[in-house]
Protein backbone atom coordinates (compact mmCIF):
# COMPACT_ATOMS: atom_id res chain seq x y z
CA UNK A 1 -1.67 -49.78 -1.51
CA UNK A 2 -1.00 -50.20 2.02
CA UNK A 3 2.72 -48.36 1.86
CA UNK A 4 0.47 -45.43 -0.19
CA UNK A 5 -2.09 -44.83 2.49
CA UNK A 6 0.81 -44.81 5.52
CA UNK A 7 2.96 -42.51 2.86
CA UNK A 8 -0.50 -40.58 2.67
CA UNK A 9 -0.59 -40.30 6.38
CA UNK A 10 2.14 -39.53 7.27
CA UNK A 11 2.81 -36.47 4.33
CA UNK A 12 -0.84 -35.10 6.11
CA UNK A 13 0.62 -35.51 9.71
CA UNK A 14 3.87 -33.25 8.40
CA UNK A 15 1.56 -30.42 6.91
CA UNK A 16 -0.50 -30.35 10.57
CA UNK A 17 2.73 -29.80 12.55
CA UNK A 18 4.25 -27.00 9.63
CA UNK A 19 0.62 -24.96 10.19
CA UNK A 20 1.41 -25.08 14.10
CA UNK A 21 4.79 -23.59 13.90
CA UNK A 22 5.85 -20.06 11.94
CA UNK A 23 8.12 -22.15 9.40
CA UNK A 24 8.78 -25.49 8.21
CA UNK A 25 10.42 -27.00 5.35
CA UNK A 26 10.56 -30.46 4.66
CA UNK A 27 11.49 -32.34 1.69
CA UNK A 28 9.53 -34.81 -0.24
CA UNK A 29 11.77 -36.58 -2.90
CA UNK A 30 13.52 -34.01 -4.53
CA UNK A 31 11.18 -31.21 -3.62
CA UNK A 32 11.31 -28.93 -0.86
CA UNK A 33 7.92 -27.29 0.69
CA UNK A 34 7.62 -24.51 2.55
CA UNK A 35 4.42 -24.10 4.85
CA UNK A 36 4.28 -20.78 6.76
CA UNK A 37 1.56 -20.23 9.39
CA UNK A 38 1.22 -17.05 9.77
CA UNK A 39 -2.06 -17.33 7.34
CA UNK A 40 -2.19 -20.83 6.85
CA UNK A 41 -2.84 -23.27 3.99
CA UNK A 42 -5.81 -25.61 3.59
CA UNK A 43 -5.30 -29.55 2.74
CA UNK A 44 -6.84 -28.91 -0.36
CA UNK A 45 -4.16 -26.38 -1.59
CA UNK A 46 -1.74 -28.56 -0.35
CA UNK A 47 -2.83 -31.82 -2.04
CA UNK A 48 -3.32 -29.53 -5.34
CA UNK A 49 0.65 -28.49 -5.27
CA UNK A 50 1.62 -32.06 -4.26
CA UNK A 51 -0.39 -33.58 -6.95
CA UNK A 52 1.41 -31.16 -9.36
CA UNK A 53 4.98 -32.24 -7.93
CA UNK A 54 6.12 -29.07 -7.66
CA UNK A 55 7.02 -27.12 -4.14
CA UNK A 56 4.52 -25.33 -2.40
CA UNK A 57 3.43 -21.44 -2.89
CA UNK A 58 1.01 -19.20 -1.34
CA UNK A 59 -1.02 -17.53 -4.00
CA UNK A 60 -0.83 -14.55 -4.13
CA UNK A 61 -4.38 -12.73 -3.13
CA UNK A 62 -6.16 -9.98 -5.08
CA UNK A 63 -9.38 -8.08 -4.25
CA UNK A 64 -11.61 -7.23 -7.56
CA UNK A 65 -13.48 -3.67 -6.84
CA UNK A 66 -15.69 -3.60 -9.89
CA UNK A 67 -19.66 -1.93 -9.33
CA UNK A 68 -20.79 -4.11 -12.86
CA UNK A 69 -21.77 -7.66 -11.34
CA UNK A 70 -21.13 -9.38 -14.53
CA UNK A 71 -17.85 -8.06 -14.95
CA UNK A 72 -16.61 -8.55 -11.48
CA UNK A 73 -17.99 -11.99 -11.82
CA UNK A 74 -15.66 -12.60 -15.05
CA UNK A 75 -13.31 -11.41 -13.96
CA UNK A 76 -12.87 -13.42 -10.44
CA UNK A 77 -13.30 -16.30 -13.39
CA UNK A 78 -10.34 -15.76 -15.54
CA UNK A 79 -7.91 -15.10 -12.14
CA UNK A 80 -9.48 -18.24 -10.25
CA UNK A 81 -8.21 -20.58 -13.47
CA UNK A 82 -4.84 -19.57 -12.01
CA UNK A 83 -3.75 -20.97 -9.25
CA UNK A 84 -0.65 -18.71 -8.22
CA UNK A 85 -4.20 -15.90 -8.10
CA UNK A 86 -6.43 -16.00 -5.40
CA UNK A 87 -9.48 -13.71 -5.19
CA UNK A 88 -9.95 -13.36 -1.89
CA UNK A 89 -12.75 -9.82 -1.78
CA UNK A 90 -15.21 -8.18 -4.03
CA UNK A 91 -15.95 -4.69 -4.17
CA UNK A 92 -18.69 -2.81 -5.71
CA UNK A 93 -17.94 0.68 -4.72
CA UNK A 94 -14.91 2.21 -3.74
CA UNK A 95 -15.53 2.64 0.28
CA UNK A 96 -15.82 -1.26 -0.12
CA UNK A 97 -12.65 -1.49 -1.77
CA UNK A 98 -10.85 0.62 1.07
CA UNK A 99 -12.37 -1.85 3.26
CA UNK A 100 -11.09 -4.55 1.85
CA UNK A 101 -7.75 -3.50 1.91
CA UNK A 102 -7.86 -2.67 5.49
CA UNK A 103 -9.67 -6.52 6.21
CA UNK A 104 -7.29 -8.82 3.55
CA UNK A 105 -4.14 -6.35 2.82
CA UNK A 106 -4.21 -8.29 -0.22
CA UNK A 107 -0.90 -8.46 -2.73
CA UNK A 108 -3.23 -6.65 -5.95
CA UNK A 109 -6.44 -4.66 -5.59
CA UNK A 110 -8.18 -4.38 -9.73
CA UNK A 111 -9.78 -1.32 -9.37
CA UNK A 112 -12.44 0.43 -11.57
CA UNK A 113 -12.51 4.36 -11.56
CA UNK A 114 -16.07 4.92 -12.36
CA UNK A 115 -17.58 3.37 -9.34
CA UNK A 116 -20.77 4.64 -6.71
CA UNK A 117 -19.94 6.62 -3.98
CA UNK A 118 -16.56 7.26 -4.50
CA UNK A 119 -14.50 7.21 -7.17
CA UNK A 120 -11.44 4.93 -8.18
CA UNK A 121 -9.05 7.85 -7.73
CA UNK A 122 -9.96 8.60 -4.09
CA UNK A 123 -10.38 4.89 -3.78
CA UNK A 124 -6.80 4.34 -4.49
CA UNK A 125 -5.27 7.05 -1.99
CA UNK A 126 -7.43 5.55 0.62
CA UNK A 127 -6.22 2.12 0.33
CA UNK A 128 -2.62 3.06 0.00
CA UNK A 129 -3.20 4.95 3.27
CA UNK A 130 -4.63 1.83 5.00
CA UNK A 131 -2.26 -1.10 2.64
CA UNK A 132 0.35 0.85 1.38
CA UNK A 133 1.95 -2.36 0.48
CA UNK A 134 -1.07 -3.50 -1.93
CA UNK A 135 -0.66 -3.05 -5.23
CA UNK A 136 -3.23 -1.18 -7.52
CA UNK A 137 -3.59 -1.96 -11.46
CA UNK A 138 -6.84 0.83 -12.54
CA UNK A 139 -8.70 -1.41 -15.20
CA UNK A 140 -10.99 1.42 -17.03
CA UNK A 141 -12.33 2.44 -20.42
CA UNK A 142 -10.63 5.98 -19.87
CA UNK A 143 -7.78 6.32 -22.16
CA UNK A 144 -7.42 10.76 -21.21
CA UNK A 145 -4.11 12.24 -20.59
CA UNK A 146 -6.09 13.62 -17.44
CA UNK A 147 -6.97 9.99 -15.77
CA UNK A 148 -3.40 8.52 -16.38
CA UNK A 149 -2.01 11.02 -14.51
CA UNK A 150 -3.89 11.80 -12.14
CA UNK A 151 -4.32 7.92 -11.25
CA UNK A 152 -0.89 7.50 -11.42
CA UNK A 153 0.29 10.43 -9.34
CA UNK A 154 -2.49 8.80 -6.46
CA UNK A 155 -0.62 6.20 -6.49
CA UNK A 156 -1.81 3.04 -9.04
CA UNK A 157 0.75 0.81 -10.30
CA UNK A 158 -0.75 -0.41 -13.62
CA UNK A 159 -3.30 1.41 -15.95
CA UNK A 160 -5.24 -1.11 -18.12
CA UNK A 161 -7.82 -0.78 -20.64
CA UNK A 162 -10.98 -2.41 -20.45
CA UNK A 163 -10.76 -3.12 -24.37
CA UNK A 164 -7.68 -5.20 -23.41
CA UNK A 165 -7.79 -8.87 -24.27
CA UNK A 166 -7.13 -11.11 -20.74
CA UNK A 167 -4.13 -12.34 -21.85
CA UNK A 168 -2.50 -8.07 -21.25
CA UNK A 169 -4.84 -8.38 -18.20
CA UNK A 170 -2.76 -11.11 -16.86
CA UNK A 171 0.70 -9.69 -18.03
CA UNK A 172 -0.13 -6.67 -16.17
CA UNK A 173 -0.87 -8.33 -12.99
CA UNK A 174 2.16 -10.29 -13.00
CA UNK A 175 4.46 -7.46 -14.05
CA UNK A 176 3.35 -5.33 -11.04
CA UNK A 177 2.90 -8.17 -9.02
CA UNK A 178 6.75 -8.43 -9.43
CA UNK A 179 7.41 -4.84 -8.73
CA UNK A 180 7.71 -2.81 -11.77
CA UNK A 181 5.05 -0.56 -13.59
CA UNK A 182 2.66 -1.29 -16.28
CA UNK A 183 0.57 0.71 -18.58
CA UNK A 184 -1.36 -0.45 -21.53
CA UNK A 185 0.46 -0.34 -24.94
CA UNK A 186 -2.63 1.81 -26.64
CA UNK A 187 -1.95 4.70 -24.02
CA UNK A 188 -0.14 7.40 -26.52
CA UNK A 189 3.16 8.03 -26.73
CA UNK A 190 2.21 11.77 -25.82
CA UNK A 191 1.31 10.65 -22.18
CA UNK A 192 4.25 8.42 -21.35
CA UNK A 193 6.16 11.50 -22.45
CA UNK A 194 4.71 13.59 -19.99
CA UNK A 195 4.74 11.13 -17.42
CA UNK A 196 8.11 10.93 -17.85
CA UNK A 197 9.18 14.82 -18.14
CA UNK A 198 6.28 15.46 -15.14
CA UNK A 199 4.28 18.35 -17.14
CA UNK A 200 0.91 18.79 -16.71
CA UNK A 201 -1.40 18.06 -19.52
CA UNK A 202 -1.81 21.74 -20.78
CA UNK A 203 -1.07 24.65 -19.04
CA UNK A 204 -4.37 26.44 -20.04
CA UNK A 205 -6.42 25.33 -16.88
CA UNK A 206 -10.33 24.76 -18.77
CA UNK A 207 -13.31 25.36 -16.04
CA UNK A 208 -13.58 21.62 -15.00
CA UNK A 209 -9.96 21.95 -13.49
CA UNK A 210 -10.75 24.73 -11.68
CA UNK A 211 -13.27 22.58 -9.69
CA UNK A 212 -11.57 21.42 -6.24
CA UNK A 213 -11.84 17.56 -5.21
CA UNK A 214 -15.05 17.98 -3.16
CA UNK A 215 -16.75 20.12 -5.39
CA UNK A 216 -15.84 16.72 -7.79
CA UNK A 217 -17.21 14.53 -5.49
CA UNK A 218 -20.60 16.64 -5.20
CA UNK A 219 -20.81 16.65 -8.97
CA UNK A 220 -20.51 13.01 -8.67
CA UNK A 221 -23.37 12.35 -6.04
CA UNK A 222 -25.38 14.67 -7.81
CA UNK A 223 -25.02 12.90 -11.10
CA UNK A 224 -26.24 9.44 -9.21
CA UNK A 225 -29.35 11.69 -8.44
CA UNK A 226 -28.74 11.99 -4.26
CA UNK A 227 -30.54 15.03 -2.63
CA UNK A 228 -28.35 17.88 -1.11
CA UNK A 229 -29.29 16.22 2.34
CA UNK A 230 -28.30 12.55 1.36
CA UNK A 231 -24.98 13.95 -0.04
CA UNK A 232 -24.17 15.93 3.60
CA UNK A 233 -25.26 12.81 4.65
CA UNK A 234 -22.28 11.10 2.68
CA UNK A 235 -20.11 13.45 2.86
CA UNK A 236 -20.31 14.27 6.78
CA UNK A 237 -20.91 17.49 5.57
CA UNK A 238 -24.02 20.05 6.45
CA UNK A 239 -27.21 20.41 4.29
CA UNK A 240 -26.25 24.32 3.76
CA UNK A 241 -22.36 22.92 2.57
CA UNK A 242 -23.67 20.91 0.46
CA UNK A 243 -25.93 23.56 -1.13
CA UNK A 244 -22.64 26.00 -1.64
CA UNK A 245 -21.08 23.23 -3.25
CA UNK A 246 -23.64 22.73 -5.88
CA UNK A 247 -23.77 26.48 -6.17
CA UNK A 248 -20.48 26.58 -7.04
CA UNK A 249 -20.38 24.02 -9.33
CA UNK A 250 -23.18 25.43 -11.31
CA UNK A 251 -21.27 28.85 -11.10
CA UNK A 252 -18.15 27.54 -12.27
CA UNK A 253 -19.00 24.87 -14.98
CA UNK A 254 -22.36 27.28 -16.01
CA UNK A 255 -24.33 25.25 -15.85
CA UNK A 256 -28.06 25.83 -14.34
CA UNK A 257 -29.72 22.54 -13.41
CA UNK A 258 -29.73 18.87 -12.36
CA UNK A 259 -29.37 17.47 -15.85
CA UNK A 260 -26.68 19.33 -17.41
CA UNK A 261 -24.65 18.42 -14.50
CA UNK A 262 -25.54 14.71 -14.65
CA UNK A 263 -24.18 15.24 -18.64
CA UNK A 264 -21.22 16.28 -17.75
CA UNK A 265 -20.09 13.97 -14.68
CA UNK A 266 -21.12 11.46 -17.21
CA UNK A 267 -18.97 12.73 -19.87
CA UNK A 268 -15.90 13.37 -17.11
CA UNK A 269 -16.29 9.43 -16.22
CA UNK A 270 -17.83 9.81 -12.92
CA UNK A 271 -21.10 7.98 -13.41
CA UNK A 272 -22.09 5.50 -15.83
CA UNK A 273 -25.05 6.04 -18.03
């Protein structure tokens, strides 16, 4: 017992010393484990892997940017009964998903498109402008020719299906995770096609794609039921901007008041009812 605790000790005084230098490796029997510095491990991680008998690994981290509580919270369950996952942020919105990449530049950002304040698609060109290294799997119940591309083309790695089982969750992650693409197996065969070839969806452009991205993200705001002034306010835009905006929109879509437009951001995905 004695011989354990000095063994103990001494394994304990090696992991101090690797998390005050950039590198160490040191071998313990026929393992070999690496402890970099740069973000450190804790002795519980370490004692975990050394209980396990196998070398050393930093998890990788992923930030869950989900606005349903419940689902976030599930989620961040089935990933923290890995332990090669870490969650290391939540997100309810996508501004706070952006954030989060800027704070943890995390290895995997799950990221919901229908989210407050701004949407999953803008979400993901803002964090690949602050963490273009982070990887981006959209988890949705959108299955359109219209969201796959355009999520795709903003740069997500993996498009999954909120009707997937956990065990495709998982598969996804570690597939992009190791660098390829992934997109759920229900997505047509149609879609991958185009993907492939590049084409648009249809070349007959219907009034909804005539509306430019601000003029989406107004719809949007409008939908969650904020007042021309709270969505300048948002938007760093002026009152009277934000009043052309809705203007158009109502021109363009013809549609005439507050409720028809809710209806249709709805139907488009951008709110949830």
């Amino acid at each position: 017992m004695k011989q354990e605790r000095l063994q103990v000790r001494q394994i304990k005084n090696k992991f101090v010393v690797a998390n005050r230098v950039k590198t160490l490796y040191f071998r313990l029997g026929s393992c070999i484990f690496p402890c970099v510095s740069q973000k450190g491990f804790s002795e519980q991680d370490f004692a975990v892997n050394f209980d396990r008998g196998c070398p050393m690994k930093k998890p990788f981290s992923i930030v869950i940017a989900e606005d349903h509580t419940i689902l976030r919270e599930g989620l961040k369950s089935l990933l923290s009964s890995h332990p090669d996952l870490k969650v290391v942020g939540e997100a309810s919105d996508g501004i706070e998903a952006i954030r989060c990449a800027q704070i943890h530049s995390p290895d995997l950002i799950l990221l919901d498109l229908s989210m407050p304040r701004m949407t999953g698609l803008d979400a993901t060109k803002g964090i690949k402008g602050v963490s273009p290294q982070t990887k981006i799997i959209v988890l949705t119940v959108h299955k359109t020719e219209e969201y796959i591309l355009a999520t795709l083309k903003a740069g997500a790695d993996g498009y999954v299906l909120k009707e997937a089982h956990s065990a495709e969750l998982l598969t996804a992650i570690r597939h992009v995770l190791d660098g390829h693409q992934y997109l759920s197996p229900t997505i047509s065969g149609s879609v991958i096609d185009r993907l492939l070839e590049g084409e648009k969806p249809s070349a007959i452009r219907s009034a909804w794609e005539t509306l430019t991205q601000r003029e989406r993200e107004v719809l949007k705001l409008i939908g969650e039921g904020y007042t021309n002034k709270e969505i300048a306010d948002l938007l760093c835009i002026s009152v009277k901007t934000a009043e052309k905006h809705r203007a158009n929109l109502m021109e363009k879509l013809d549609l005439h008041n507050v409720a028809s437009l809710t209806a249709l951001a709805a139907e488009k995905g951008l709110i949830n009812r």
